[in-house]
C-alpha atoms as a PDB file:
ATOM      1  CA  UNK A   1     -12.193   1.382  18.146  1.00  0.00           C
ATOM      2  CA  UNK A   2     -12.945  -0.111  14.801  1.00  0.00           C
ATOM      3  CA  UNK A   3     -13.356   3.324  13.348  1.00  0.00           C
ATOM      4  CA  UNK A   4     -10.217   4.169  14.452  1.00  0.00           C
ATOM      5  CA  UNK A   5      -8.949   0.601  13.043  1.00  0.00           C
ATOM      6  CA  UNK A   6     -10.592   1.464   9.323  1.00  0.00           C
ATOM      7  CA  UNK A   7      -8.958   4.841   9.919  1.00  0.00           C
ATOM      8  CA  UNK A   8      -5.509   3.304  10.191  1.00  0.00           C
ATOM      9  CA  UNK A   9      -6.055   1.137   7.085  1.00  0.00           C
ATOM     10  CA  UNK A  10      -7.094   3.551   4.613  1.00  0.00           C
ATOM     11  CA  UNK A  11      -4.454   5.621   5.176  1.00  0.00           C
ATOM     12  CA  UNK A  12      -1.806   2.652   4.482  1.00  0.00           C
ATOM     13  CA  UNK A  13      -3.869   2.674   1.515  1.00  0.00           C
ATOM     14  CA  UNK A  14      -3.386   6.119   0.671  1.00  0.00           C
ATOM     15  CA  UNK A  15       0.513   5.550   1.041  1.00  0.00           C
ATOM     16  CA  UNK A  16       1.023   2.950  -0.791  1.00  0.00           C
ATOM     17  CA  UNK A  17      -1.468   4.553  -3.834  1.00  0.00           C
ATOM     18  CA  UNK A  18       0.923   7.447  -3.409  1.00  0.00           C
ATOM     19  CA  UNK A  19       4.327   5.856  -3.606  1.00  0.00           C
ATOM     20  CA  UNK A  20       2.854   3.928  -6.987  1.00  0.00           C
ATOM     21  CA  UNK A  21       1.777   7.412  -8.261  1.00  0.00           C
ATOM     22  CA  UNK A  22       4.830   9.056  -7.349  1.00  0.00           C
ATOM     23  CA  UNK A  23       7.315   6.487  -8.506  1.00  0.00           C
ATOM     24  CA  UNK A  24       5.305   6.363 -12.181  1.00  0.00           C
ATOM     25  CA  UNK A  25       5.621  10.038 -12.623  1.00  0.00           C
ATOM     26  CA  UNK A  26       9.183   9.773 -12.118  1.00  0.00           C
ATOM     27  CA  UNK A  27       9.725   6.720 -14.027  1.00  0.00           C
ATOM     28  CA  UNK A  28       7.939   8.652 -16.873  1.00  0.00           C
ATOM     29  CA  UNK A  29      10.383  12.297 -16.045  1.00  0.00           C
ATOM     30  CA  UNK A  30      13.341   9.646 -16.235  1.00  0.00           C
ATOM     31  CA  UNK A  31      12.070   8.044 -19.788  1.00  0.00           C
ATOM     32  CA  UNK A  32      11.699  12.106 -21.014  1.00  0.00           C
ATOM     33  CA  UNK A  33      15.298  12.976 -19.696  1.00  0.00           C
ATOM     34  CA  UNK A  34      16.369   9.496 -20.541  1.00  0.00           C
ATOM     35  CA  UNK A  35      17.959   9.638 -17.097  1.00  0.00           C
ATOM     36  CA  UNK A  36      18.492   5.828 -16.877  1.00  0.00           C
ATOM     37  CA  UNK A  37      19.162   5.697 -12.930  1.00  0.00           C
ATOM     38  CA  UNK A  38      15.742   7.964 -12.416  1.00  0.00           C
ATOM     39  CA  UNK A  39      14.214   5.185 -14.328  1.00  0.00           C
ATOM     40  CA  UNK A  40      15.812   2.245 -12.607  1.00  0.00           C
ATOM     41  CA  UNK A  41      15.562   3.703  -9.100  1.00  0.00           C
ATOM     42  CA  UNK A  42      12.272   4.674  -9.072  1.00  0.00           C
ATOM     43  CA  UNK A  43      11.350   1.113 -10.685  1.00  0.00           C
ATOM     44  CA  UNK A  44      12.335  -0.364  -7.339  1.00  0.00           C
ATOM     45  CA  UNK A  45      10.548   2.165  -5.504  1.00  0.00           C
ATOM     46  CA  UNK A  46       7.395   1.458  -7.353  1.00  0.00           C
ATOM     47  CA  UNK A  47       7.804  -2.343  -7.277  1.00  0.00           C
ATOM     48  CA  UNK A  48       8.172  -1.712  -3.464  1.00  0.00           C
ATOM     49  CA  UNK A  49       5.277  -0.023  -3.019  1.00  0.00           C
ATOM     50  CA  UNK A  50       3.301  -2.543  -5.407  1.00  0.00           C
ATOM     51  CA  UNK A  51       4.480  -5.540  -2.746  1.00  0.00           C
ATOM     52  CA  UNK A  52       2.922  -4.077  -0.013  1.00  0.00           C
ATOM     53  CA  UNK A  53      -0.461  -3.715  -2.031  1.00  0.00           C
ATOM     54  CA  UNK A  54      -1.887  -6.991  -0.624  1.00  0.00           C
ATOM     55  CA  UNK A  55      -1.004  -5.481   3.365  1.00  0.00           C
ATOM     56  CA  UNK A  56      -2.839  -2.884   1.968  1.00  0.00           C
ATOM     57  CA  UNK A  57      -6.035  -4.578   1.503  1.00  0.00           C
ATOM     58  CA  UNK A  58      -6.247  -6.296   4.308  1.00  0.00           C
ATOM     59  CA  UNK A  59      -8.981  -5.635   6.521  1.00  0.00           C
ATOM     60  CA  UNK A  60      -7.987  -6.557  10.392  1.00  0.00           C
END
């Protein structure tokens, strides 16, 4: 069961590494295109997947 457990957690971490990832390329594609919603948008986005971090890293 605690395999499975681990299992569970690293891919939270994986999703929440993702949405980061994802939201600073398109932060970056918004600065290029100067696309000011892109940038603001994904900003949240990012900044919501950033809060969740600490969920993230916690074993159970």
């Amino acid at each position: 069961m605690n395999s499975a457990s681990n299992s569970k957690v690293d891919l939270f971490r994986a999703a929440t590494v993702l949405t980061v990832v994802i939201a600073v390329a398109f932060i970056v594609f918004g600065l290029v295109v100067q696309s000011w919603i892109v940038v603001a948008v994904f900003t949240l986005i990012g900044i919501a997947g950033l809060s969740t971090w600490p969920t993230a890293t916690h074993n159970p």
